[in-house]
N, C-alpha and C. Protein backbone atom coordinates (compact mmCIF):
# COMPACT_ATOMS: atom_id res chain seq x y z
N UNK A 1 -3.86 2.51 19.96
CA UNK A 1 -3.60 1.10 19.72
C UNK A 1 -2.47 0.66 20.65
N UNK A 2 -2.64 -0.38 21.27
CA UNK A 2 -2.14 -1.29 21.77
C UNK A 2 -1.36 -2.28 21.39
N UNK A 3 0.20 -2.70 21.66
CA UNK A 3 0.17 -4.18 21.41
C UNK A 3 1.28 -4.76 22.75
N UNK A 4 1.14 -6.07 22.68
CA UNK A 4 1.57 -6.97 24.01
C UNK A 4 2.52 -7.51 23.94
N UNK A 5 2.67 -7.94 22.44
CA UNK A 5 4.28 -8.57 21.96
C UNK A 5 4.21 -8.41 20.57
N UNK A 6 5.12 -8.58 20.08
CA UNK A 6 5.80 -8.49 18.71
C UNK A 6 6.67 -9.53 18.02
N UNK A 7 6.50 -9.38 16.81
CA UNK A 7 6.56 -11.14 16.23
C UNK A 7 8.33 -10.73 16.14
N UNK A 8 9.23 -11.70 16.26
CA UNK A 8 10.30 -11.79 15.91
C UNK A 8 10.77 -10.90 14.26
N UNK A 9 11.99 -10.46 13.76
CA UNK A 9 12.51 -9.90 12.82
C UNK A 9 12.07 -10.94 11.95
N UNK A 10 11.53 -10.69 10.80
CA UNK A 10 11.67 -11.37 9.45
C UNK A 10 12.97 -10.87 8.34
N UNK A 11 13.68 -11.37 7.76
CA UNK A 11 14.99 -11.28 7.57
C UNK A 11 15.25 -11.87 5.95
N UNK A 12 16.02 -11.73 5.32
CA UNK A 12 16.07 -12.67 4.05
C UNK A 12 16.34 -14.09 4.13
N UNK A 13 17.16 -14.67 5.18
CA UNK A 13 17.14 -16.09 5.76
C UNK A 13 16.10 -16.73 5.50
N UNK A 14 15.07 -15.96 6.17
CA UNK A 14 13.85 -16.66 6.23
C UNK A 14 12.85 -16.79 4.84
N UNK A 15 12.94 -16.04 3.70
CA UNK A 15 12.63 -16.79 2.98
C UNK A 15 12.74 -17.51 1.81
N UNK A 16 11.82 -18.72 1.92
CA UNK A 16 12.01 -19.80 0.65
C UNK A 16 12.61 -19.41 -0.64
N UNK A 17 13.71 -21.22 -0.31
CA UNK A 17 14.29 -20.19 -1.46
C UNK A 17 13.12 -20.69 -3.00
N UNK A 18 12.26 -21.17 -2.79
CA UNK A 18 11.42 -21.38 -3.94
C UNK A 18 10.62 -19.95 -4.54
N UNK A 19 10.14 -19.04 -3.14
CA UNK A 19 10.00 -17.38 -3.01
C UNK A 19 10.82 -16.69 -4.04
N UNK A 20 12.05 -16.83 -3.97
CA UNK A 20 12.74 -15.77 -3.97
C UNK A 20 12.79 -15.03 -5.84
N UNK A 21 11.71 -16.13 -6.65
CA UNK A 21 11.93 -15.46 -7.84
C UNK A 21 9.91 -15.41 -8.25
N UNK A 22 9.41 -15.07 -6.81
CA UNK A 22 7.90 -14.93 -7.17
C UNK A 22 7.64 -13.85 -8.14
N UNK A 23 7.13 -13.49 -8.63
CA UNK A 23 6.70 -12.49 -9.73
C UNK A 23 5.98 -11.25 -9.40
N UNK A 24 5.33 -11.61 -8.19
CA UNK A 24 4.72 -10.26 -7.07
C UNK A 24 5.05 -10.46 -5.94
N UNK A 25 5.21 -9.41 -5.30
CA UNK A 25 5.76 -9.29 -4.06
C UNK A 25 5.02 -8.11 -3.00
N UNK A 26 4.40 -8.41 -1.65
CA UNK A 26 4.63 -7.32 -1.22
C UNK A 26 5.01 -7.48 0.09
N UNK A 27 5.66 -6.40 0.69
CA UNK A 27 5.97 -6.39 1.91
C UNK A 27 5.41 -5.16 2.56
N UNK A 28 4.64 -5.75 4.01
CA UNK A 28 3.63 -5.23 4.63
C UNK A 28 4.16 -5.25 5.90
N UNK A 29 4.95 -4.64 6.99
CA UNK A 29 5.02 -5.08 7.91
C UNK A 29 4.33 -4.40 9.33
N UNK A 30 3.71 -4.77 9.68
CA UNK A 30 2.92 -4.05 10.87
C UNK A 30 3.20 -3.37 11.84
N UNK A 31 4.61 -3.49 13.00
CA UNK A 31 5.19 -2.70 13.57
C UNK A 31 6.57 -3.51 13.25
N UNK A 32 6.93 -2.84 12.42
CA UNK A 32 8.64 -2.88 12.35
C UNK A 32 9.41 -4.58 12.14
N UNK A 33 8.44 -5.71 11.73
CA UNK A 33 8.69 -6.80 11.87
C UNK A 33 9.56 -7.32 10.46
N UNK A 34 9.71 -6.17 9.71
CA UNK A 34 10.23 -6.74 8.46
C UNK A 34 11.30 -6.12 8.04
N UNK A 35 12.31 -6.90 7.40
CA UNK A 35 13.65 -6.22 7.46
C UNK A 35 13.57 -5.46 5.75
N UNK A 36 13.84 -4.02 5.82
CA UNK A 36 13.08 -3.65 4.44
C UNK A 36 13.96 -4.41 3.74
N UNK A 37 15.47 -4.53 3.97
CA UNK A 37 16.55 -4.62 3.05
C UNK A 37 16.10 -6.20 2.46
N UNK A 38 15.11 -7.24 2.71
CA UNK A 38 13.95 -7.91 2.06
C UNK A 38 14.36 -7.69 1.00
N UNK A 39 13.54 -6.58 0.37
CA UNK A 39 13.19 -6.21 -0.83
C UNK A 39 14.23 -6.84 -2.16
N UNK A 40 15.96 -6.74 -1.43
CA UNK A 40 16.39 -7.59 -2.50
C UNK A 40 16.44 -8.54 -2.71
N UNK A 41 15.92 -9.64 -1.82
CA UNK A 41 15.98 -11.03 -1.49
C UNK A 41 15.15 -11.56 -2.75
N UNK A 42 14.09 -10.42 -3.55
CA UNK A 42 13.39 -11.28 -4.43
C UNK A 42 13.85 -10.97 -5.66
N UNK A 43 14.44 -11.92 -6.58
CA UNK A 43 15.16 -11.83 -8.07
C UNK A 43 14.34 -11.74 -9.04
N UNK A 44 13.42 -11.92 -9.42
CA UNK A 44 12.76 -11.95 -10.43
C UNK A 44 11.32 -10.42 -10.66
N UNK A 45 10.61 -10.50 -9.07
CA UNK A 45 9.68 -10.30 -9.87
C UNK A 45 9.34 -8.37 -9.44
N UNK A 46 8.15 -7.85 -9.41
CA UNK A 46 7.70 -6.78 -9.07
C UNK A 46 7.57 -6.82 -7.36
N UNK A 47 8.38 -5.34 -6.65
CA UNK A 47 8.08 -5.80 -5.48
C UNK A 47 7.53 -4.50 -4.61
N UNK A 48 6.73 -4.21 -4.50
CA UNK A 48 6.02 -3.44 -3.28
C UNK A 48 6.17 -3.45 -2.09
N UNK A 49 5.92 -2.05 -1.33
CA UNK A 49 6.26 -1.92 0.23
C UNK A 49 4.85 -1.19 0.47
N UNK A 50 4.32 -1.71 1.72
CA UNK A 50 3.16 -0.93 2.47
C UNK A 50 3.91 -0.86 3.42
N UNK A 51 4.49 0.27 3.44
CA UNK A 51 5.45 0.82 4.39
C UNK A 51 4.66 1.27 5.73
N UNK A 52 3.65 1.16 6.49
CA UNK A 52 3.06 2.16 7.38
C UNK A 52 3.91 1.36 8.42
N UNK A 53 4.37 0.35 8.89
CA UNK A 53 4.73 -0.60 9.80
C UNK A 53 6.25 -0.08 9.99
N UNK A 54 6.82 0.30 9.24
CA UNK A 54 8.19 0.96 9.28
C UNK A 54 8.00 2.23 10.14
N UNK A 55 6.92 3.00 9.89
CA UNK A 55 6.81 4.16 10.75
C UNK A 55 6.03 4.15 11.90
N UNK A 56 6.45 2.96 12.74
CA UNK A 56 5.71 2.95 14.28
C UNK A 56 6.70 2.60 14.92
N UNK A 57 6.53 2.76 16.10
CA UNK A 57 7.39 2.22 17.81
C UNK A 57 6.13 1.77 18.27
N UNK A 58 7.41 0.81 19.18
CA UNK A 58 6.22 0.65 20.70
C UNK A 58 6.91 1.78 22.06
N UNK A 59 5.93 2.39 22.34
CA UNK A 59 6.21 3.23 23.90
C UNK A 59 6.38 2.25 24.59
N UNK A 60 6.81 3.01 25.89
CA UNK A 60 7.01 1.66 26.97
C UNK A 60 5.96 0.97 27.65
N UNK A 61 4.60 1.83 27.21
CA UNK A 61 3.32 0.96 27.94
C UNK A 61 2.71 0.04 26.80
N UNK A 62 3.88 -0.14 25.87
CA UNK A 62 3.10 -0.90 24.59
C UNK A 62 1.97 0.09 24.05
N UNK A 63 2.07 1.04 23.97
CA UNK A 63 1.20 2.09 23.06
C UNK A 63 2.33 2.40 21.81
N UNK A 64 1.54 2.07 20.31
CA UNK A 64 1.77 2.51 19.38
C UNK A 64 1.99 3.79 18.55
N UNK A 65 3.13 4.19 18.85
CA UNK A 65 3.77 5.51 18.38
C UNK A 65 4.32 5.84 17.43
N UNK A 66 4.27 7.06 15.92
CA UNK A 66 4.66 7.52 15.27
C UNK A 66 6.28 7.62 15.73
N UNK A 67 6.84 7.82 14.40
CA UNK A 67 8.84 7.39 14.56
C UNK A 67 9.26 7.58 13.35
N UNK A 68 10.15 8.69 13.21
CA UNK A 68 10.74 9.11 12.06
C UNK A 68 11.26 7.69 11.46
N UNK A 69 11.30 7.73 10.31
CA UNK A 69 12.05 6.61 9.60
C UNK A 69 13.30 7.01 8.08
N UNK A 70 13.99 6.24 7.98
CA UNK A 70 15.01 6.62 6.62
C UNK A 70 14.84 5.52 5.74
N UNK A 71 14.08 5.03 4.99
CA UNK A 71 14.36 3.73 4.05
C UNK A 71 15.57 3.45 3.64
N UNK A 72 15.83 2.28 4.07
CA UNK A 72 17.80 1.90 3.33
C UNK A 72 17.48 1.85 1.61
N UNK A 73 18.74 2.95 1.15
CA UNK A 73 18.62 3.25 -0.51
C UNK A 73 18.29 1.81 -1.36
N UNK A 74 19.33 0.72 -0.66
CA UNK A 74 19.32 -0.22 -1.58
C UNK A 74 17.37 -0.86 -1.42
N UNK A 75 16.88 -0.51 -0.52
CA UNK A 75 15.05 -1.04 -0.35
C UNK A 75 14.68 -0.08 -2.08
N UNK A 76 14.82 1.21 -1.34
CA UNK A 76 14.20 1.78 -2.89
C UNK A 76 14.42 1.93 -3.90
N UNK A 77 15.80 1.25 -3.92
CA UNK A 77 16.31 1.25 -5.57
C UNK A 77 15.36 -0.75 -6.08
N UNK A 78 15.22 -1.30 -5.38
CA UNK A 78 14.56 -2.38 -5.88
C UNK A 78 12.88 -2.32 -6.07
N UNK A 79 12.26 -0.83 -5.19
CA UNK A 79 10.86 -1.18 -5.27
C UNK A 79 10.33 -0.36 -6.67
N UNK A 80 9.45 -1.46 -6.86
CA UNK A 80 8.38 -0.96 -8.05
C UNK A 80 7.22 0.34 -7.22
N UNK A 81 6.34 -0.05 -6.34
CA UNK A 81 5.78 0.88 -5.84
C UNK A 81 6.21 0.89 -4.35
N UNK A 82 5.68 1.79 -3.88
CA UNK A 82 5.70 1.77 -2.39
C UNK A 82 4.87 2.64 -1.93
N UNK A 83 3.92 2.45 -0.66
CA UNK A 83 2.24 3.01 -0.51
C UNK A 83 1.90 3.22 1.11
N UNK A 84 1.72 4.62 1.31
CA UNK A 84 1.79 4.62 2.50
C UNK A 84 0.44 5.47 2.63
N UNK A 85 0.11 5.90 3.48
CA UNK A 85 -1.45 6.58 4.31
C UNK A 85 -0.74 7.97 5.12
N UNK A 86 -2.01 9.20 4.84
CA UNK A 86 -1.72 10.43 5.02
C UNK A 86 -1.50 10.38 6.80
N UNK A 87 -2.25 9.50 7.16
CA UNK A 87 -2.07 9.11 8.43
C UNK A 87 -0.88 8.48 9.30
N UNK A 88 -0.13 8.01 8.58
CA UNK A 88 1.35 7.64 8.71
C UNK A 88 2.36 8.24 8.52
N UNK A 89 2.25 9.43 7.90
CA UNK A 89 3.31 10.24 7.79
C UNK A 89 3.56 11.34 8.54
N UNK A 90 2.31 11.75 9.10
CA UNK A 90 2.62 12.96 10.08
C UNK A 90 4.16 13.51 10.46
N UNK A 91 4.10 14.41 10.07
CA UNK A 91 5.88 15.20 10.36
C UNK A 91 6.88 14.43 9.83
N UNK A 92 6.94 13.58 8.13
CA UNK A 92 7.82 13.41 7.42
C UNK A 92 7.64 13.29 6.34
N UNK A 93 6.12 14.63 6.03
CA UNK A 93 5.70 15.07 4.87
C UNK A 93 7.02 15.08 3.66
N UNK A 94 7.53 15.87 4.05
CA UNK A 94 8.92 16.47 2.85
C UNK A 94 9.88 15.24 2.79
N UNK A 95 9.84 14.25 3.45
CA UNK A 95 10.73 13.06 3.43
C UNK A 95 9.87 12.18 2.47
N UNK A 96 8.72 12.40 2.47
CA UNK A 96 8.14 11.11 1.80
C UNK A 96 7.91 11.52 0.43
N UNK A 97 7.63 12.63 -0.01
CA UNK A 97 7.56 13.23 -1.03
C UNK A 97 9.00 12.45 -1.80
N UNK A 98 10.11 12.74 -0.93
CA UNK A 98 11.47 12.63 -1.84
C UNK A 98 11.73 11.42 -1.75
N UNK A 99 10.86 10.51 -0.88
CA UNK A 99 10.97 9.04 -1.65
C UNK A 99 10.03 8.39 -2.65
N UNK A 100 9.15 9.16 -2.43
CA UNK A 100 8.10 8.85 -3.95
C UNK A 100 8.96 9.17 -5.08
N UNK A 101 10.01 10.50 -5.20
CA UNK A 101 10.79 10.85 -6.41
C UNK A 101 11.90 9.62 -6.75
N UNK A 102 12.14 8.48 -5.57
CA UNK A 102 13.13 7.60 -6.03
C UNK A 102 12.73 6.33 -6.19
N UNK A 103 11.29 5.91 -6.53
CA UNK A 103 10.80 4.81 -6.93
C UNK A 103 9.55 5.17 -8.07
N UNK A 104 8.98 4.27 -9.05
CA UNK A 104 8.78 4.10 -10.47
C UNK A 104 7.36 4.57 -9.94
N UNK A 105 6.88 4.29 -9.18
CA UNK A 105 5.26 4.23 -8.50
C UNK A 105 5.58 4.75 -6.90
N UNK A 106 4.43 5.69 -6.79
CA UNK A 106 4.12 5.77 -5.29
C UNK A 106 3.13 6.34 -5.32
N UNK A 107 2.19 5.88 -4.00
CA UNK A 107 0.54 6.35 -3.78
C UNK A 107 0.78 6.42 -2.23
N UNK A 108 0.11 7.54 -1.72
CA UNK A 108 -0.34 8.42 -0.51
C UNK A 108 -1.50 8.18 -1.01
N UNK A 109 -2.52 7.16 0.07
CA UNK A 109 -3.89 7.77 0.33
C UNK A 109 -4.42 8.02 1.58
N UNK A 110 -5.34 8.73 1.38
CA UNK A 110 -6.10 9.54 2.34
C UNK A 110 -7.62 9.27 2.74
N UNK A 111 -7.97 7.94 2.34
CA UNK A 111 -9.30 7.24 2.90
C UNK A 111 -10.54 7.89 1.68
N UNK A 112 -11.59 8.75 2.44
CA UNK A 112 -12.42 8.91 1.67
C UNK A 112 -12.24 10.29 0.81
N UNK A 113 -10.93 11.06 0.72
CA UNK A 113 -10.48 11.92 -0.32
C UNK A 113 -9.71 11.49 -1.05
N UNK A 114 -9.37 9.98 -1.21
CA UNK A 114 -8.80 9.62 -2.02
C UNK A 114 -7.33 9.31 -1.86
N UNK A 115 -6.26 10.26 -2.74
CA UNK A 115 -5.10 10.07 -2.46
C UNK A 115 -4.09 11.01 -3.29
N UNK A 116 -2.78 10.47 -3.49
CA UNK A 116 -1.62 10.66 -4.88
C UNK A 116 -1.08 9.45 -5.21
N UNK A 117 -1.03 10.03 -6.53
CA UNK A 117 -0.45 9.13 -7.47
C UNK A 117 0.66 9.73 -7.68
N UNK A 118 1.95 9.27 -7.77
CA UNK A 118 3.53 9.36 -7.97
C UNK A 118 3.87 8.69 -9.04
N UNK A 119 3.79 9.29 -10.20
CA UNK A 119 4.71 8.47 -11.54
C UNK A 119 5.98 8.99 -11.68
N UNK A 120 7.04 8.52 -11.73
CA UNK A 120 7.90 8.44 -12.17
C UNK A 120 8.47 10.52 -11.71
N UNK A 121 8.03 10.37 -10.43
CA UNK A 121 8.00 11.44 -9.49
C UNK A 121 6.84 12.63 -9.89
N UNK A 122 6.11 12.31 -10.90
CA UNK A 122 5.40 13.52 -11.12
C UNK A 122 3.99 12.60 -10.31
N UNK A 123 3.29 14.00 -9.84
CA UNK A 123 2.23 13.80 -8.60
C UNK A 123 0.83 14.03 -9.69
N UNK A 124 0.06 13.20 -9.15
CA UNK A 124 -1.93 13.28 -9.97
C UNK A 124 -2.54 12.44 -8.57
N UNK A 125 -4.16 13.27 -9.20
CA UNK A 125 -4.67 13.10 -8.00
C UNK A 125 -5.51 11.69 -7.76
N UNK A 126 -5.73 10.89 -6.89
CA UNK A 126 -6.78 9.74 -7.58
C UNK A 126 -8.02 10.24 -7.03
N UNK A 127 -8.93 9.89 -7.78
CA UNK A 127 -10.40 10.52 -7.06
C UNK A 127 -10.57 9.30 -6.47
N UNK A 128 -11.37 9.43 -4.96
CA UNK A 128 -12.15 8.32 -4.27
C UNK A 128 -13.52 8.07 -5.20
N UNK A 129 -13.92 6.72 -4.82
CA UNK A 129 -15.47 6.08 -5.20
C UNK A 129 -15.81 6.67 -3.96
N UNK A 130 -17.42 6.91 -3.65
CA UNK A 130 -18.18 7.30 -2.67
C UNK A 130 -18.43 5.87 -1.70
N UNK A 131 -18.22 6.03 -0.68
CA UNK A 131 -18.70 4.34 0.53
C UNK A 131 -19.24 4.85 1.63
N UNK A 132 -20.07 3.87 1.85
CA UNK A 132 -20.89 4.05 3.01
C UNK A 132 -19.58 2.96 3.89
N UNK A 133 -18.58 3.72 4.65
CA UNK A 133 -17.91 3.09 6.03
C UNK A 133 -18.64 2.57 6.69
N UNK A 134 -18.20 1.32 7.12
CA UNK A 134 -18.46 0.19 8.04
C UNK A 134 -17.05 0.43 9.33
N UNK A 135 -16.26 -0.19 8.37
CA UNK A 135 -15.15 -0.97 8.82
C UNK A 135 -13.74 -0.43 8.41
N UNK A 136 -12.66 0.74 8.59
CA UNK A 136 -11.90 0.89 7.66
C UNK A 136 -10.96 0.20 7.36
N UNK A 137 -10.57 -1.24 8.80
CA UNK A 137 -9.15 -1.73 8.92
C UNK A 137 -8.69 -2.38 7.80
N UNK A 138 -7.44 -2.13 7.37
CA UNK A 138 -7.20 -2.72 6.06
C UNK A 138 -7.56 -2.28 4.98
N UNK A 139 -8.08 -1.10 5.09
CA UNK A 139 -8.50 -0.95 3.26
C UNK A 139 -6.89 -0.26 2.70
N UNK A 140 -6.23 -0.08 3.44
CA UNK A 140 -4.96 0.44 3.26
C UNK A 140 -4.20 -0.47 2.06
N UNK A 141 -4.45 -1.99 3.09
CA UNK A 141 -3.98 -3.25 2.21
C UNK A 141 -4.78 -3.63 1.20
N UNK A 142 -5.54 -3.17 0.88
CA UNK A 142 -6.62 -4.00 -0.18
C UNK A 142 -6.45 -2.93 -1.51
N UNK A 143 -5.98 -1.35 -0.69
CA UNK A 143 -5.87 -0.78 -1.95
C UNK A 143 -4.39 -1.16 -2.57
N UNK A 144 -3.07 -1.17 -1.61
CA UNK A 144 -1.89 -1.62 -2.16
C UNK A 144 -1.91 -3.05 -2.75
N UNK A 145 -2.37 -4.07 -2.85
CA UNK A 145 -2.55 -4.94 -2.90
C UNK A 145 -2.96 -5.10 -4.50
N UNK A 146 -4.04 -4.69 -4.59
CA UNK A 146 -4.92 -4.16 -5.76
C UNK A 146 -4.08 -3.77 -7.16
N UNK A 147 -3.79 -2.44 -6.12
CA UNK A 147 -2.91 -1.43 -7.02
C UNK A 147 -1.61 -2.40 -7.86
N UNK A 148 -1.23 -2.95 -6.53
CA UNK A 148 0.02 -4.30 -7.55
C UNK A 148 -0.19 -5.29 -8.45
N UNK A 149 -1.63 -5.83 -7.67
CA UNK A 149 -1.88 -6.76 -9.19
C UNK A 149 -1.99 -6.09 -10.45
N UNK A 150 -3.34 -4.90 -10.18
CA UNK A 150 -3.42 -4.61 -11.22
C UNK A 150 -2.20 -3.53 -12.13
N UNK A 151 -1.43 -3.10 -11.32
CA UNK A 151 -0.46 -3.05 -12.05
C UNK A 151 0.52 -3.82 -12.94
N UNK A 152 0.44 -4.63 -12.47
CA UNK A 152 1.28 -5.81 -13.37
C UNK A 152 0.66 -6.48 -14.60
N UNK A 153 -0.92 -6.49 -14.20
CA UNK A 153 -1.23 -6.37 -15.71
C UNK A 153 -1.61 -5.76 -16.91
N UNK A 154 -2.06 -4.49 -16.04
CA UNK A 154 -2.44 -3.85 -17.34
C UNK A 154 -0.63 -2.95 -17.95
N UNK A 155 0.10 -2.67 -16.83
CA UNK A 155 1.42 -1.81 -16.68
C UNK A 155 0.93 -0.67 -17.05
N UNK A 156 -0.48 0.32 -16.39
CA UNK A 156 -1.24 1.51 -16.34
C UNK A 156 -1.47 1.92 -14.89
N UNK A 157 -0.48 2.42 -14.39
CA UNK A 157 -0.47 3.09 -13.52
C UNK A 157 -1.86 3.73 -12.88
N UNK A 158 -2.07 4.33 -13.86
CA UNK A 158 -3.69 5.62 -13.73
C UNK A 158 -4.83 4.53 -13.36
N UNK A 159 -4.66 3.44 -14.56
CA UNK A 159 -6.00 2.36 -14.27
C UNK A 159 -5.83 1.25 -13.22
N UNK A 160 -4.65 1.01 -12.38
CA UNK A 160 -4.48 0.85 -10.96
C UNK A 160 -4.35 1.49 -10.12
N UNK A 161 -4.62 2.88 -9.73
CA UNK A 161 -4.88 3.54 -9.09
C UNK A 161 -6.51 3.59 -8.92
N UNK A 162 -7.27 3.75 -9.87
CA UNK A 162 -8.66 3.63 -10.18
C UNK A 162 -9.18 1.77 -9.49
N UNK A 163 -8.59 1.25 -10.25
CA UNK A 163 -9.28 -0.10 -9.46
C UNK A 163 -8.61 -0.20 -8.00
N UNK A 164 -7.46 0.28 -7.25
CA UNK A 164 -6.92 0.00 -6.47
C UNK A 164 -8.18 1.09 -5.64
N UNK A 165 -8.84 2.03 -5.26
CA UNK A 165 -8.91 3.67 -5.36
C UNK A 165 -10.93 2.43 -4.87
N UNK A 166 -11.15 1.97 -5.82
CA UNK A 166 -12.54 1.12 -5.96
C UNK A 166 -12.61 -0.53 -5.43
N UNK A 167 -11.70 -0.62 -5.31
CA UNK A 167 -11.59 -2.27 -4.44
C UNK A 167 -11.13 -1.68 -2.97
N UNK A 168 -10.40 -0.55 -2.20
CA UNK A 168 -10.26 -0.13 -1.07
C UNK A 168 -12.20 0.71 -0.41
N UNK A 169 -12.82 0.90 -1.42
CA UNK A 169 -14.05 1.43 -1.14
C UNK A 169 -14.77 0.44 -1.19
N UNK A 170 -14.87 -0.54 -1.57
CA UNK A 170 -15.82 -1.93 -1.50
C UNK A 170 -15.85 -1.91 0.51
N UNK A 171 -14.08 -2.33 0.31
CA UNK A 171 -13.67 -2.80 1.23
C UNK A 171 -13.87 -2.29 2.62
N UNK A 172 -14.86 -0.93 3.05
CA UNK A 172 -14.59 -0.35 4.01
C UNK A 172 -16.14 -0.65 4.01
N UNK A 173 -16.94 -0.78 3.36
CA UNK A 173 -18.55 -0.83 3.32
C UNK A 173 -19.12 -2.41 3.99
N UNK A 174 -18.02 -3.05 4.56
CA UNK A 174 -18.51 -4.20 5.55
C UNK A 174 -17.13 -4.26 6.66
N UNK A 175 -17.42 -5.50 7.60
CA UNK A 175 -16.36 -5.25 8.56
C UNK A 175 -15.52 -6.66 8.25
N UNK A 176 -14.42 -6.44 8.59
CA UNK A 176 -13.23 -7.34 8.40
C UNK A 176 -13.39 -7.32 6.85
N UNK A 177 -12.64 -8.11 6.16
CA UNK A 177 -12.69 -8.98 4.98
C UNK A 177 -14.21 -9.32 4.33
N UNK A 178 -15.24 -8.98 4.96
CA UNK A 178 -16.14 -9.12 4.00
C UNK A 178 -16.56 -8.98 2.66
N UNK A 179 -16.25 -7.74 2.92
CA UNK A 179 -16.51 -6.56 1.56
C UNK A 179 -15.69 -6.62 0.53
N UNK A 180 -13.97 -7.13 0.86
CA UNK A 180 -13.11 -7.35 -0.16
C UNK A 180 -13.68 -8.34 -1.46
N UNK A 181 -13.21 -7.19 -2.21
CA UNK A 181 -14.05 -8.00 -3.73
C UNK A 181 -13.20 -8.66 -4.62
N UNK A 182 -14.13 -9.88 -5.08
CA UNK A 182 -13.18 -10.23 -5.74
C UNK A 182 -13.01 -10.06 -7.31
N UNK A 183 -12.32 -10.91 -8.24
CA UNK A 183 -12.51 -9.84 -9.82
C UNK A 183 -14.03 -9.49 -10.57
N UNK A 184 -14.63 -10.32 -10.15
CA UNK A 184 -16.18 -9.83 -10.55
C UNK A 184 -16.81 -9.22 -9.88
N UNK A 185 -16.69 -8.79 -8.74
CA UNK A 185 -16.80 -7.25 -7.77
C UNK A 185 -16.22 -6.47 -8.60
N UNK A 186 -14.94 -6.77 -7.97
CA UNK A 186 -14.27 -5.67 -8.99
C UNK A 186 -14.57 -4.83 -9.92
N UNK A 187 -14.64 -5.60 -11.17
CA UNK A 187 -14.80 -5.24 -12.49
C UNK A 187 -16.38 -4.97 -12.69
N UNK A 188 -17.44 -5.31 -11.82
CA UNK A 188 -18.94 -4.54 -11.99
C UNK A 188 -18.76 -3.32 -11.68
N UNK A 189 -17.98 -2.80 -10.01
CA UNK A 189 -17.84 -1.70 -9.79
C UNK A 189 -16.88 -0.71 -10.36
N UNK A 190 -16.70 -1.47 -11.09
CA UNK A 190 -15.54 -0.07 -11.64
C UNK A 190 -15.94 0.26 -13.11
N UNK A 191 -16.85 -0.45 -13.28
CA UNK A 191 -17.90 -0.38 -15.02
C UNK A 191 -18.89 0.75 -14.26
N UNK A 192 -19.82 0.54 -13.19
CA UNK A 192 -20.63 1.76 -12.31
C UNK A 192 -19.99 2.50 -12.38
N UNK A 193 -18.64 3.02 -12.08
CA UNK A 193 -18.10 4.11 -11.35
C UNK A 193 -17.74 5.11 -12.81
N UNK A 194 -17.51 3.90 -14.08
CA UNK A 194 -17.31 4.99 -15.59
C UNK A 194 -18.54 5.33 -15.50
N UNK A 195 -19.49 4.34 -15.77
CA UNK A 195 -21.15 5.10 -16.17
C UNK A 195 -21.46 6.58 -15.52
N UNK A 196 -21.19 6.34 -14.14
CA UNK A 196 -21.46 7.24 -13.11
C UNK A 196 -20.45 8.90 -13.48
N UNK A 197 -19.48 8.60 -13.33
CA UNK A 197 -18.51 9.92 -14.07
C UNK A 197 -18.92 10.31 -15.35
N UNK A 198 -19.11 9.47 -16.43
CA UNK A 198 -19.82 9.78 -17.56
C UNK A 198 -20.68 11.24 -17.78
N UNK A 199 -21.61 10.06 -16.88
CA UNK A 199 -22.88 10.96 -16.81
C UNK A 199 -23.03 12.46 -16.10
N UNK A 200 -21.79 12.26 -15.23
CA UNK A 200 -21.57 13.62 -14.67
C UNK A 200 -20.82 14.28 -15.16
């Protein structure tokens, strides 16, 4: 991967102060565009990191490169989850482990094997739904995404991992945004996916 330019720092300045007591939150930043220390800028509500954007550089030919990273303490003492890809961590296995141990939620997934689940530092496994791949970009976001709503409402960890785990497998079975489902996707496929385990 390639890129040509890069969006300016996003910063707590920048946002509204009408934002700052939203009730969900996530911060996603793509190569390095977001200032984590963010995270305290929001007072009120639940706030998530799809951290993969923290762990890139640009080389000097604008090629996208892996880059050790340290999360600033005060980022992870404010996050509810934080969700990164087996693919992003390469060589800061043992670092990421010990930041899953300092936030309430954390999920490592791994595409079509699924992933981890991090409660309250103890590790479980999520099983993948089966998908016929199209498209994978973004299912990263569709599962963190997921995983936050539905965390916030049911406050079941296990059963947002499962819908988060089944809305990222919708999501890879068309290209772009197609496939992303919405709650009546959702909730058909994840009624299939009990029947289906059931029975097995």
């Amino acid at each position: 991967m390639r890129v040509g330019a890069t969006a300016r720092p996003i910063r707590a300045a920048d946002v509204p102060p009408d934002w700052r007591d939203a009730s969900l939150v996530m911060l996603a930043p793509v190569l390095d565009e977001v200032d984590p220390r963010l995270a305290v800028a929001f007072t009120e509500g639940a706030v998530g990191a799809a951290a993969q954007g923290w762990l890139r550089a640009l080389g000097q030919d604008g090629a996208v490169q892996p880059r050790p990273w340290s999360p600033p303490a005060v980022m992870l003492a404010k996050l509810q989850a934080l969700f990164l890809s087996r693919e992003d961590i390469r060589g800061q296995e043992g670092a990421v482990v010990e930041w899953f141990q300092r936030v309430p939620v954390g999920v490592l997934t791994a595409g079509g094997d699924g992933g981890l689940l991090f409660v309250n530092g103890e590790r479980y496994e999520v099983r993948p739904r089966p998908a016929k791949e199209v498209d994978a970009t973004g299912a990263g976001d569709v599962f963190a995404a997921t995983f936050l709503v539905e965390y916030q409402r049911t406050n079941d960890p296990w059963e947002a991992a499962a819908a988060a785990a089944c809305a990222g497998s919708l999501a890879v079975e068309g290209e772009g945004w197609a496939r992303v489902p919405d709650r009546a996707a959702l909730e058909a496929a994840l009624a299939e996916d009990r029947r289906v385990r059931e029975r097995a």
